[in-house]
C-alpha atoms as a PDB file:
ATOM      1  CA  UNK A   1     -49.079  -8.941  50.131  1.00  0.00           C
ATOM      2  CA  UNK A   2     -52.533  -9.069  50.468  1.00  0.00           C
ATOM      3  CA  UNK A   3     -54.317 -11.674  52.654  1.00  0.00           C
ATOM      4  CA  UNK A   4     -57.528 -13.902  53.255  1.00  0.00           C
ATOM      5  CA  UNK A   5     -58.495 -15.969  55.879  1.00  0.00           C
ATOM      6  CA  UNK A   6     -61.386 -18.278  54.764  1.00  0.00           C
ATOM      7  CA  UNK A   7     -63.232 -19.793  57.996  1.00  0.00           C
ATOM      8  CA  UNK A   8     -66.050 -22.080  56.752  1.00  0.00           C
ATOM      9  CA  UNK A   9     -68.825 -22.149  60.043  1.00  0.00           C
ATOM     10  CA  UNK A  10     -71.751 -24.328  61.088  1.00  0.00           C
ATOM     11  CA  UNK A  11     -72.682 -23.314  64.281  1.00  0.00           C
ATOM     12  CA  UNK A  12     -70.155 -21.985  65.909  1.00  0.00           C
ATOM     13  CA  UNK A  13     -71.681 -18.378  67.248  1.00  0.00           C
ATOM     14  CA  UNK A  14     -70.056 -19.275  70.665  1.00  0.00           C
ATOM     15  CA  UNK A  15     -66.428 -19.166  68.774  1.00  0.00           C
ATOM     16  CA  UNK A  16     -66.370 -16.934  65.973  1.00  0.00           C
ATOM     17  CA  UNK A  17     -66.416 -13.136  67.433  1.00  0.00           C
ATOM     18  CA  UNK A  18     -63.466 -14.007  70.040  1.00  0.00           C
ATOM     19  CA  UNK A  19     -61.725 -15.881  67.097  1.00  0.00           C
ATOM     20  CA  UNK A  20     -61.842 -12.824  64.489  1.00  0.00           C
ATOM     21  CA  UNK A  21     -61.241 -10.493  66.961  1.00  0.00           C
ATOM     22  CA  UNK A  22     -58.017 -12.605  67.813  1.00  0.00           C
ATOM     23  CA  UNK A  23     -56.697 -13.079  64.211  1.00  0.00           C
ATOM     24  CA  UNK A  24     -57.058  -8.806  63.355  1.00  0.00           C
ATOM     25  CA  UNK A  25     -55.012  -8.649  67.038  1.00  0.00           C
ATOM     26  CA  UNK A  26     -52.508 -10.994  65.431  1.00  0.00           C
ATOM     27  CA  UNK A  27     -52.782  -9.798  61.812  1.00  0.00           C
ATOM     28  CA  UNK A  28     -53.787  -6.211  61.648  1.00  0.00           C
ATOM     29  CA  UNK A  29     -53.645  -6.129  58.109  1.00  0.00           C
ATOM     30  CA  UNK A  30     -55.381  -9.624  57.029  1.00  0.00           C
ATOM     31  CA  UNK A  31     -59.238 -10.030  55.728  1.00  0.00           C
ATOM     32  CA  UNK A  32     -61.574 -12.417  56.702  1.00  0.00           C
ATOM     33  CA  UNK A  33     -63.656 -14.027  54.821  1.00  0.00           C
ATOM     34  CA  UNK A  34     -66.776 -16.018  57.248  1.00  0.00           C
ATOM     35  CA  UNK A  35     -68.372 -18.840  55.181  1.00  0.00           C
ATOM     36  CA  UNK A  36     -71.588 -19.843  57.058  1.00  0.00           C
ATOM     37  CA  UNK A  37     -73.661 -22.889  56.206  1.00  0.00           C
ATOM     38  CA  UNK A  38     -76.935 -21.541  57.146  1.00  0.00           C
ATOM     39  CA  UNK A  39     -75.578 -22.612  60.952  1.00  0.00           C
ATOM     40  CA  UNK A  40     -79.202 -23.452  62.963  1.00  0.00           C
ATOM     41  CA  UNK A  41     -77.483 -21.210  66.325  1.00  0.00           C
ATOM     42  CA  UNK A  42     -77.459 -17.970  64.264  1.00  0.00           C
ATOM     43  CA  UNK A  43     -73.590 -17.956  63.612  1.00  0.00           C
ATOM     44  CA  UNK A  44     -74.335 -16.338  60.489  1.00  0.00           C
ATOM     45  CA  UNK A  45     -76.687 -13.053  61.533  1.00  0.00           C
ATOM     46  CA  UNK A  46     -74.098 -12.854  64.681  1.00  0.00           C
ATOM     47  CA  UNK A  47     -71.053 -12.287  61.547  1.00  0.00           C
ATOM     48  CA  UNK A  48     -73.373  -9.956  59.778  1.00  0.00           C
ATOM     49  CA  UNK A  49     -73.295  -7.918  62.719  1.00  0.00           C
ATOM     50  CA  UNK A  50     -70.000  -7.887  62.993  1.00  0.00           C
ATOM     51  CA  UNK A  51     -69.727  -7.098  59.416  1.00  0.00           C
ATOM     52  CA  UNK A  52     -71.295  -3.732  59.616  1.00  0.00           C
ATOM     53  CA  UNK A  53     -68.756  -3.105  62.361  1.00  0.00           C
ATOM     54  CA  UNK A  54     -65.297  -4.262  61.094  1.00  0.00           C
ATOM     55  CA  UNK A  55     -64.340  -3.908  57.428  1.00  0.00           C
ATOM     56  CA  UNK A  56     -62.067  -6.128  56.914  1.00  0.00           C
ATOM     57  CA  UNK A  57     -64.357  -9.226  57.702  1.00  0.00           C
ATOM     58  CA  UNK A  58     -66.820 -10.358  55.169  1.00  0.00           C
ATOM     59  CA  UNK A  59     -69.237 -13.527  54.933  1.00  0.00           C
ATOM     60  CA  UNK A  60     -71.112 -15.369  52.248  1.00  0.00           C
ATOM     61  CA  UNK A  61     -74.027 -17.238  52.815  1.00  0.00           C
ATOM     62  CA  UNK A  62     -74.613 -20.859  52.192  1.00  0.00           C
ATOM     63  CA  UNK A  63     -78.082 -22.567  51.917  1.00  0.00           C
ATOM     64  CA  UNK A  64     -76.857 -25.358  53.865  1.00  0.00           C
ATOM     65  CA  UNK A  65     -74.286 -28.041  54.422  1.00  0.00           C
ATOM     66  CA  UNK A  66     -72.238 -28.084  51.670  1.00  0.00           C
ATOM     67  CA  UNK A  67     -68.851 -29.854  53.444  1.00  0.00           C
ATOM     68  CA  UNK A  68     -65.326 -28.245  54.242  1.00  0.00           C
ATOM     69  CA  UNK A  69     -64.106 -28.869  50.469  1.00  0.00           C
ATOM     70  CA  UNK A  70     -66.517 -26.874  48.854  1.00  0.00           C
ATOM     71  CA  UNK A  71     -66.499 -24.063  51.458  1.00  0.00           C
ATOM     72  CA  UNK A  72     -62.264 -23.837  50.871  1.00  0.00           C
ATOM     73  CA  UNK A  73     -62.894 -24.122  47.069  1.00  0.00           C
ATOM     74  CA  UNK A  74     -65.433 -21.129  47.187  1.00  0.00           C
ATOM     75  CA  UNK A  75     -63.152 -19.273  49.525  1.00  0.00           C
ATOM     76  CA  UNK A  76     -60.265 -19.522  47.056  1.00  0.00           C
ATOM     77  CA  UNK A  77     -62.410 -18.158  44.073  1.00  0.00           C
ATOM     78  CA  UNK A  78     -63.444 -15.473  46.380  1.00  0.00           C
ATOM     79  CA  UNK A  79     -59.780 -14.720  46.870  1.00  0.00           C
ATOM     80  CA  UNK A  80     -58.962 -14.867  43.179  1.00  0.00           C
ATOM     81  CA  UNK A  81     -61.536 -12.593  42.098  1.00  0.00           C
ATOM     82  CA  UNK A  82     -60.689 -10.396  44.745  1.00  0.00           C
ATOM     83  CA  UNK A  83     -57.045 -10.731  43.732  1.00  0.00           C
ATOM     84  CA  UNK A  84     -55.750 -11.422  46.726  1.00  0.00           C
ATOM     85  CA  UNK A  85     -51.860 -12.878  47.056  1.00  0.00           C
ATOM     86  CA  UNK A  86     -52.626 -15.526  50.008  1.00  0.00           C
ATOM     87  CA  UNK A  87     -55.466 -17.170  51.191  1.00  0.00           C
ATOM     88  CA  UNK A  88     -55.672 -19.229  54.390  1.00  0.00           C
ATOM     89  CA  UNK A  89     -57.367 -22.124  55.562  1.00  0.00           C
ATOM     90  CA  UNK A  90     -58.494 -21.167  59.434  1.00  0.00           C
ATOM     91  CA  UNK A  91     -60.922 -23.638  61.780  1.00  0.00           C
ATOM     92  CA  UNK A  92     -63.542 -21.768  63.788  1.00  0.00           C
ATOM     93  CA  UNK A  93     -62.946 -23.601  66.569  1.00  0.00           C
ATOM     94  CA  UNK A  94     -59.683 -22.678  68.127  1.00  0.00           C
ATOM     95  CA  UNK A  95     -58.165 -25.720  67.146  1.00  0.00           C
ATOM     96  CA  UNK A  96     -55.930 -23.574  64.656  1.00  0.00           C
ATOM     97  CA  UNK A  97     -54.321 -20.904  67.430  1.00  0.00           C
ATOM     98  CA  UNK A  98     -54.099 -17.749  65.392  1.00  0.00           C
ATOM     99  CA  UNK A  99     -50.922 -17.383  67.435  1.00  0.00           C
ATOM    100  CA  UNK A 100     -48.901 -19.011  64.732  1.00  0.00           C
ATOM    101  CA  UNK A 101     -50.298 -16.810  62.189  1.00  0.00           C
ATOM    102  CA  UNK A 102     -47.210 -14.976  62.252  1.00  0.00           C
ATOM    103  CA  UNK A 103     -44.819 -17.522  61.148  1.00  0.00           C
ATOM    104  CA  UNK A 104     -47.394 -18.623  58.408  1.00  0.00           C
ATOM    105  CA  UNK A 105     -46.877 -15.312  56.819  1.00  0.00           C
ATOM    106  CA  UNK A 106     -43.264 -15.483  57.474  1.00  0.00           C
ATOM    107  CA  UNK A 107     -42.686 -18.877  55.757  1.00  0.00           C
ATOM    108  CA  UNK A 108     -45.134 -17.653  52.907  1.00  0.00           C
ATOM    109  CA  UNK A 109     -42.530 -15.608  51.236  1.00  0.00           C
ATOM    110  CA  UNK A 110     -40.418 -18.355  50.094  1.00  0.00           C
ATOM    111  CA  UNK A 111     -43.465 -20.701  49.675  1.00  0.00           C
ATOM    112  CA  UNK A 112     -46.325 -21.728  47.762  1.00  0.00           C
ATOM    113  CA  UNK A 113     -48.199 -23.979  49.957  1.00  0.00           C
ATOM    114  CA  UNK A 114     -47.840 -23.276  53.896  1.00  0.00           C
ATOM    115  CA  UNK A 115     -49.100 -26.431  55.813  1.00  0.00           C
ATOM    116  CA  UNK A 116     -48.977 -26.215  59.528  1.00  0.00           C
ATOM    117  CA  UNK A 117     -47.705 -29.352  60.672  1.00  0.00           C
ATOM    118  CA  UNK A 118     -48.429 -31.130  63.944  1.00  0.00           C
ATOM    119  CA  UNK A 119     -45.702 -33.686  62.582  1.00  0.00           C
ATOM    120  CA  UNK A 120     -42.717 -31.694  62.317  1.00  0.00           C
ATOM    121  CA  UNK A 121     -40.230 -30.962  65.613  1.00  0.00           C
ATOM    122  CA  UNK A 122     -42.219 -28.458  67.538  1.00  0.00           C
ATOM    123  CA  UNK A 123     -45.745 -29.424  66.567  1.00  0.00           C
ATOM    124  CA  UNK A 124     -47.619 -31.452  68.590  1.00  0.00           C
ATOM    125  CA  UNK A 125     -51.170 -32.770  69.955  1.00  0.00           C
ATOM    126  CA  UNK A 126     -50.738 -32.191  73.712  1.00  0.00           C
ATOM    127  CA  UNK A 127     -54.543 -33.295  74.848  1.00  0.00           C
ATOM    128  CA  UNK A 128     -54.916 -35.946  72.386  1.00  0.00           C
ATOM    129  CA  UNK A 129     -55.581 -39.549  73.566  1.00  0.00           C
ATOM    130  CA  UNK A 130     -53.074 -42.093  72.355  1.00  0.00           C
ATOM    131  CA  UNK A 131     -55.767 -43.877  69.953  1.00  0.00           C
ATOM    132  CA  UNK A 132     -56.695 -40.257  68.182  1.00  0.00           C
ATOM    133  CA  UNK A 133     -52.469 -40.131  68.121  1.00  0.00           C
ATOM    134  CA  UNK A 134     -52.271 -43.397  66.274  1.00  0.00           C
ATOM    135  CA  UNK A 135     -55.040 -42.757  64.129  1.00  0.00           C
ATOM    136  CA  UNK A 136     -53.822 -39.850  62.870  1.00  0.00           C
ATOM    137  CA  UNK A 137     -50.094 -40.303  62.363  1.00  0.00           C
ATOM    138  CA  UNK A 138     -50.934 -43.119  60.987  1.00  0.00           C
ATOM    139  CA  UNK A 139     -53.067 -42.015  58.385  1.00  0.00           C
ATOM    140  CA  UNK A 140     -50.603 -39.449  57.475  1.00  0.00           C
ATOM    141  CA  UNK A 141     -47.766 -42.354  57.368  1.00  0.00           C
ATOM    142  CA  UNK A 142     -50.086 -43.964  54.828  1.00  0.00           C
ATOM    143  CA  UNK A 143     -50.796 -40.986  52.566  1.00  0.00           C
ATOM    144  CA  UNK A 144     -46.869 -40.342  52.537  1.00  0.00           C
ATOM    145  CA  UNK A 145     -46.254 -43.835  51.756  1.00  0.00           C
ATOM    146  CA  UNK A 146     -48.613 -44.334  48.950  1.00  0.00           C
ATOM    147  CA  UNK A 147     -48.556 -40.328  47.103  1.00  0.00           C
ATOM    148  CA  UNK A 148     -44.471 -40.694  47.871  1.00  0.00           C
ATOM    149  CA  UNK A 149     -45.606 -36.967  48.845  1.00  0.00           C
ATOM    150  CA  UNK A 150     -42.689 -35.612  51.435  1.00  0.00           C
ATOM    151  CA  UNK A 151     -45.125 -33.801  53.770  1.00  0.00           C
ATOM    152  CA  UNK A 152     -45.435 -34.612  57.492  1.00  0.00           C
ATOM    153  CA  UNK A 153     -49.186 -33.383  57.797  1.00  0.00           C
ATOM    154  CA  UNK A 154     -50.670 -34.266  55.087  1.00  0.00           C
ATOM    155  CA  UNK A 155     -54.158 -34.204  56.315  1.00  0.00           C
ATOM    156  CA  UNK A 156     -53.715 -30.706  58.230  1.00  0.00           C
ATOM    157  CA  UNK A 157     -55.991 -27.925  57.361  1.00  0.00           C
ATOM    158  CA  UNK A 158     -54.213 -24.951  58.965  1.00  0.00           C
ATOM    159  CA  UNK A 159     -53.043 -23.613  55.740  1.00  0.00           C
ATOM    160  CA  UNK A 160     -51.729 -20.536  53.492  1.00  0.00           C
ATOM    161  CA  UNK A 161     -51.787 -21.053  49.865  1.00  0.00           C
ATOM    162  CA  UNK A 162     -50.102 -18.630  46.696  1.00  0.00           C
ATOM    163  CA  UNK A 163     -53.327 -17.969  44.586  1.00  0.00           C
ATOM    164  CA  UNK A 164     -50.728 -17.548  41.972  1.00  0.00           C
ATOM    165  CA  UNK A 165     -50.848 -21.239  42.542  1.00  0.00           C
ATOM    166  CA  UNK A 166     -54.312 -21.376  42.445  1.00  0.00           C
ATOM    167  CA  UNK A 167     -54.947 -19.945  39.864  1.00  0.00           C
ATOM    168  CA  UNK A 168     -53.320 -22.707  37.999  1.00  0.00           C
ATOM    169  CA  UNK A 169     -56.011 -25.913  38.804  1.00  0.00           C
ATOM    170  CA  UNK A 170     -58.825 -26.389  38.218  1.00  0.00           C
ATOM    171  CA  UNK A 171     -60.913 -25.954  41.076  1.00  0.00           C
ATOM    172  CA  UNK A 172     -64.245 -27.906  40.102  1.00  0.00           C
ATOM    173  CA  UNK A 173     -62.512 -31.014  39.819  1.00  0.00           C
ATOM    174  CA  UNK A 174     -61.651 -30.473  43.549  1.00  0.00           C
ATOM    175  CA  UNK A 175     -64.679 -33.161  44.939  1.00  0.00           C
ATOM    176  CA  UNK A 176     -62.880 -34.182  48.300  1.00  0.00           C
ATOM    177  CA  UNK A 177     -64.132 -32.961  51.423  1.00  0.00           C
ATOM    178  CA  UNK A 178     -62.364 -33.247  55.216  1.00  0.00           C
ATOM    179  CA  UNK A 179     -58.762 -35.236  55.472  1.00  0.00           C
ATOM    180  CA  UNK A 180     -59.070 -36.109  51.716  1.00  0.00           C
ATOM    181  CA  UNK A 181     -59.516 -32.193  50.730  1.00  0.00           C
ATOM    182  CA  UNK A 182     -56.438 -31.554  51.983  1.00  0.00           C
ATOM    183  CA  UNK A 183     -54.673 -34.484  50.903  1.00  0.00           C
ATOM    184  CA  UNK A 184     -55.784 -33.646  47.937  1.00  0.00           C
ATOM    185  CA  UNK A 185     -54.614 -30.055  47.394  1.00  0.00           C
ATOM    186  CA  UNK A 186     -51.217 -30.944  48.725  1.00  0.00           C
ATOM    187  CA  UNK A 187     -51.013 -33.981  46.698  1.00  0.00           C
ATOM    188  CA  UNK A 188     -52.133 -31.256  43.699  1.00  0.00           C
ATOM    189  CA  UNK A 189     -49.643 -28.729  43.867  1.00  0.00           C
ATOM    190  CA  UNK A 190     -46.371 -30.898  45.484  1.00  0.00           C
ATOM    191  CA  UNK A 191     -47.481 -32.937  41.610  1.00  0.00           C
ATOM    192  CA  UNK A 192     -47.299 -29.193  40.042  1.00  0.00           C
ATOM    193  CA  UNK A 193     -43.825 -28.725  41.108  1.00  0.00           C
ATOM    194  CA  UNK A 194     -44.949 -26.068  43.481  1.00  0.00           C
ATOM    195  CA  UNK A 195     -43.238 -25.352  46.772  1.00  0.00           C
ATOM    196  CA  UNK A 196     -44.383 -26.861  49.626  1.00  0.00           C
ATOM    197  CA  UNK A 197     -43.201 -26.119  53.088  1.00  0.00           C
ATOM    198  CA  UNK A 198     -43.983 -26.762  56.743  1.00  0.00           C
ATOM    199  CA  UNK A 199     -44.624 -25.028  60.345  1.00  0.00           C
ATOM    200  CA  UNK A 200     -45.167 -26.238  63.318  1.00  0.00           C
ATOM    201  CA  UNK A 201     -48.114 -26.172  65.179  1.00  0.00           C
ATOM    202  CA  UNK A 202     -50.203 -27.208  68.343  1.00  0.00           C
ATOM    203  CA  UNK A 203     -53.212 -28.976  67.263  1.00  0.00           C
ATOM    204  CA  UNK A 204     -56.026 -28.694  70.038  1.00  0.00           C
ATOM    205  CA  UNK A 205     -59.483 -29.824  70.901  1.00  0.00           C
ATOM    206  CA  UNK A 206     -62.106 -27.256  70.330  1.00  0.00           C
ATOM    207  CA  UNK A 207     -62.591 -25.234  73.252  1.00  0.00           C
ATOM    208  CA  UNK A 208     -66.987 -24.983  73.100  1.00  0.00           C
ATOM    209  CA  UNK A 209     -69.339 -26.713  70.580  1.00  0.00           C
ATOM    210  CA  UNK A 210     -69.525 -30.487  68.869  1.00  0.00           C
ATOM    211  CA  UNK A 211     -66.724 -31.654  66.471  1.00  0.00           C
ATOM    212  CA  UNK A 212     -67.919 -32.194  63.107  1.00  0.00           C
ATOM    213  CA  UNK A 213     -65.524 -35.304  62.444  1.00  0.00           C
ATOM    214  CA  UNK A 214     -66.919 -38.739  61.847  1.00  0.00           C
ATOM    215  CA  UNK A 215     -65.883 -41.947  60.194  1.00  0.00           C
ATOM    216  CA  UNK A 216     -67.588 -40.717  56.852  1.00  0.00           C
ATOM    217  CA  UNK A 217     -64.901 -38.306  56.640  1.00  0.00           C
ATOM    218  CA  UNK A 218     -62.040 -40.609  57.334  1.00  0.00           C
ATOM    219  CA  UNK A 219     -63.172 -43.527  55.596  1.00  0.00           C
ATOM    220  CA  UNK A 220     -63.207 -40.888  52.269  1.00  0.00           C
ATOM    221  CA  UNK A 221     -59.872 -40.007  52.988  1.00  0.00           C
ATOM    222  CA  UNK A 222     -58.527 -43.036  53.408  1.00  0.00           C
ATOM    223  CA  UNK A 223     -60.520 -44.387  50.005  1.00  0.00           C
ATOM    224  CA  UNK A 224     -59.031 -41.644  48.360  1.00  0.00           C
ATOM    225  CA  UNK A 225     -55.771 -41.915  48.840  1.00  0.00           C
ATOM    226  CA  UNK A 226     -55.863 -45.327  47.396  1.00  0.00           C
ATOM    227  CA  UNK A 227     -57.726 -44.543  44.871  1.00  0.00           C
ATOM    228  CA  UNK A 228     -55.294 -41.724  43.575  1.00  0.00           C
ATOM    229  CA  UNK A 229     -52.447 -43.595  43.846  1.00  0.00           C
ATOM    230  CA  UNK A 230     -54.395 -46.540  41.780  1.00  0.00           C
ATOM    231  CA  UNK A 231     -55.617 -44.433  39.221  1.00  0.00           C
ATOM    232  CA  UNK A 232     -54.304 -41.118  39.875  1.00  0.00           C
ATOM    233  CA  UNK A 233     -56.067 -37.437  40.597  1.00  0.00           C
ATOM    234  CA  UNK A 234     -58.742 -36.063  37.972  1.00  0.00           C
ATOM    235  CA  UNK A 235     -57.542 -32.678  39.406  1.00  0.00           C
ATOM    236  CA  UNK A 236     -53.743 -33.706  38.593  1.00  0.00           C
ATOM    237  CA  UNK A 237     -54.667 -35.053  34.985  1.00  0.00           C
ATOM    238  CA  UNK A 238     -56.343 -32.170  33.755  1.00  0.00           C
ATOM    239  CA  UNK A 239     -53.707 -29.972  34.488  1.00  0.00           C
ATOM    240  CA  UNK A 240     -51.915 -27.966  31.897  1.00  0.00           C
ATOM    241  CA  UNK A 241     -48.044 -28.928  31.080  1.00  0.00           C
ATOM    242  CA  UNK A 242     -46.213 -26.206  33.244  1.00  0.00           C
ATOM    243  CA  UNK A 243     -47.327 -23.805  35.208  1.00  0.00           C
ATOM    244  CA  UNK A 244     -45.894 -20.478  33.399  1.00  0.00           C
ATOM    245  CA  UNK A 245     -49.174 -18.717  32.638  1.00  0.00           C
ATOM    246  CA  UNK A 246     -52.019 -18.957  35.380  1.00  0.00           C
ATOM    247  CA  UNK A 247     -55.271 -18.174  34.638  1.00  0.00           C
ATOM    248  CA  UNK A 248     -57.832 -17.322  36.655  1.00  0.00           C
ATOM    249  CA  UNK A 249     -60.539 -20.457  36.754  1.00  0.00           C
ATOM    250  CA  UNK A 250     -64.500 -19.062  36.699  1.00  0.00           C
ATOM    251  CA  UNK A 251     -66.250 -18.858  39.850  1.00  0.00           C
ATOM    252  CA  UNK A 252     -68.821 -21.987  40.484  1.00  0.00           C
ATOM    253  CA  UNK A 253     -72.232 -20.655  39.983  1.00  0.00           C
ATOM    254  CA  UNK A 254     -74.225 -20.342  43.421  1.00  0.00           C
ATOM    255  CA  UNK A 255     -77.280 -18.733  42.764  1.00  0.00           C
ATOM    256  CA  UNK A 256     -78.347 -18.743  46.501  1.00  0.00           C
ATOM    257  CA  UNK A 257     -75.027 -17.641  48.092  1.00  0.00           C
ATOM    258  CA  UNK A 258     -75.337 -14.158  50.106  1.00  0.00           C
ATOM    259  CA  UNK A 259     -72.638 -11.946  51.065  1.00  0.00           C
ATOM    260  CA  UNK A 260     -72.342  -9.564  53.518  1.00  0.00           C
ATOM    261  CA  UNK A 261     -69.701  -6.970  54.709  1.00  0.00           C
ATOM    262  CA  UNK A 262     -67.268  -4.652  52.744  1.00  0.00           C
ATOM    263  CA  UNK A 263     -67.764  -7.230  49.552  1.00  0.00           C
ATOM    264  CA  UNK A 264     -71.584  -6.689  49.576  1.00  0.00           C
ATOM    265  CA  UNK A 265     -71.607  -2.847  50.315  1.00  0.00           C
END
């Protein structure tokens, strides 16, 4: 099957050419699709440059921050139009080891959704303090409790979706960004009847550069969860009855968006 790996970036030039390098070590036969927010540290000329060098990686150009949500939503399209069979969600950051990429494509062939779970026996958060612990499971607990959604990591964003399943939703009803994006997809396609499993993974901190979490980000998650299971998911209620004949939803319109590598050439 073919492959994508979507890593959205804001500066992270002091990660991303060991990380890509890493994941075509791991996954020789993946793509990689860079999207770069316009990153102030040059993170976006440094994956041009790599562009011209490997052919599997491409990028497209943002004209700023945009969020996480949007970036994953554009990286799907790009992997529908592109017709690829999986696309991943991937941190820049080394917080998602590409050393469990290998079971992600293993557990993809009997699954739609792939989450990897830090909530499951053999994930984990080994340098976590016990506050970020509690904070975390917790907020899972919560989203499980209130969506009745049987996932253990609901908020993780190491992930490998179908784009058969894709395919399927509407995309620009997808509004969420951080912890509520993924809530929100999983809450989507577990609703859809898809299959969604779990793998275990270590979670750890980023190894250079600033994290780009903040209480905006939970707070939105934590608003929407209660708000979908008051009222329910726009993205949910406009989908069709069943499944049975995907189509492919048009691409968002972004007039400013420049890509780069194989894509562009």
């Amino acid at each position: 099957m073919r492959s994508l790996i979507v890593i959205p970036t804001y500066n992270e030039r002091e990660n991303i050419a060991g990380l890509v390098e890493e994941v075509f070590r791991l996954a020789p036969t993946t793509d990689v699709l860079v999207i770069d927010d316009n990153s102030p540290d040059g993170t976006g000329q440094l994956v041009d440059a790599l562009c011209a060098q490997l052919p599997q990686l491409h990028a497209l150009h943002r004209p700023g921050k945009q969020g996480l949500g949007t970036a994953y939503v554009r990286g799907f399209q790009y992997a529908i139009e592109q017709d690829y069979d999986l696309v991943f969600e991937m941190d820049a950051d080394y917080s998602h080891d590409p050393q469990h990429l290998p079971s992600f494509f293993t557990m993809a062939e009997q699954a739609d959704l792939v989450i990897g779970s830090r909530y499951i026996p053999g994930g984990g958060t080994p340098n976590w303090s016990p506050f970020r612990k509690f904070i975390s499971s917790g907020g899972n607990l919560f989203a499980r409790f209130m969506l009745r959604i049987p996932v253990h990591d609901c908020t993780g964003g190491f992930r490998c979706y179908r784009t058969a399943a894709l395919r399927t939703i509407d995309l620009s009803r997808v509004r969420t960004q951080g912890y509520a994006f993924q809530v929100e997809m999983a809450y989507i396609l577990w609703k859809r009847g898809y299959r969604v499993r779990e793998v275990p993974i270590t979670f750890v901190d980023r190894r250079v550069g600033k994290s780009k979490m903040s209480r905006k980000i939970f707070v939105e998650g934590f608003l929407w969860v209660l708000a979908a299971r008051l009222r329910g998911d726009p993205a949910v209620r406009s989908l069709p009855a069943a499944p049975s004949t995907p189509s492919t939803p048009p691409p968002q319109s972004e007039t400013t968006e420049r890509p780069s590598g194989s894509a562009a050439r």
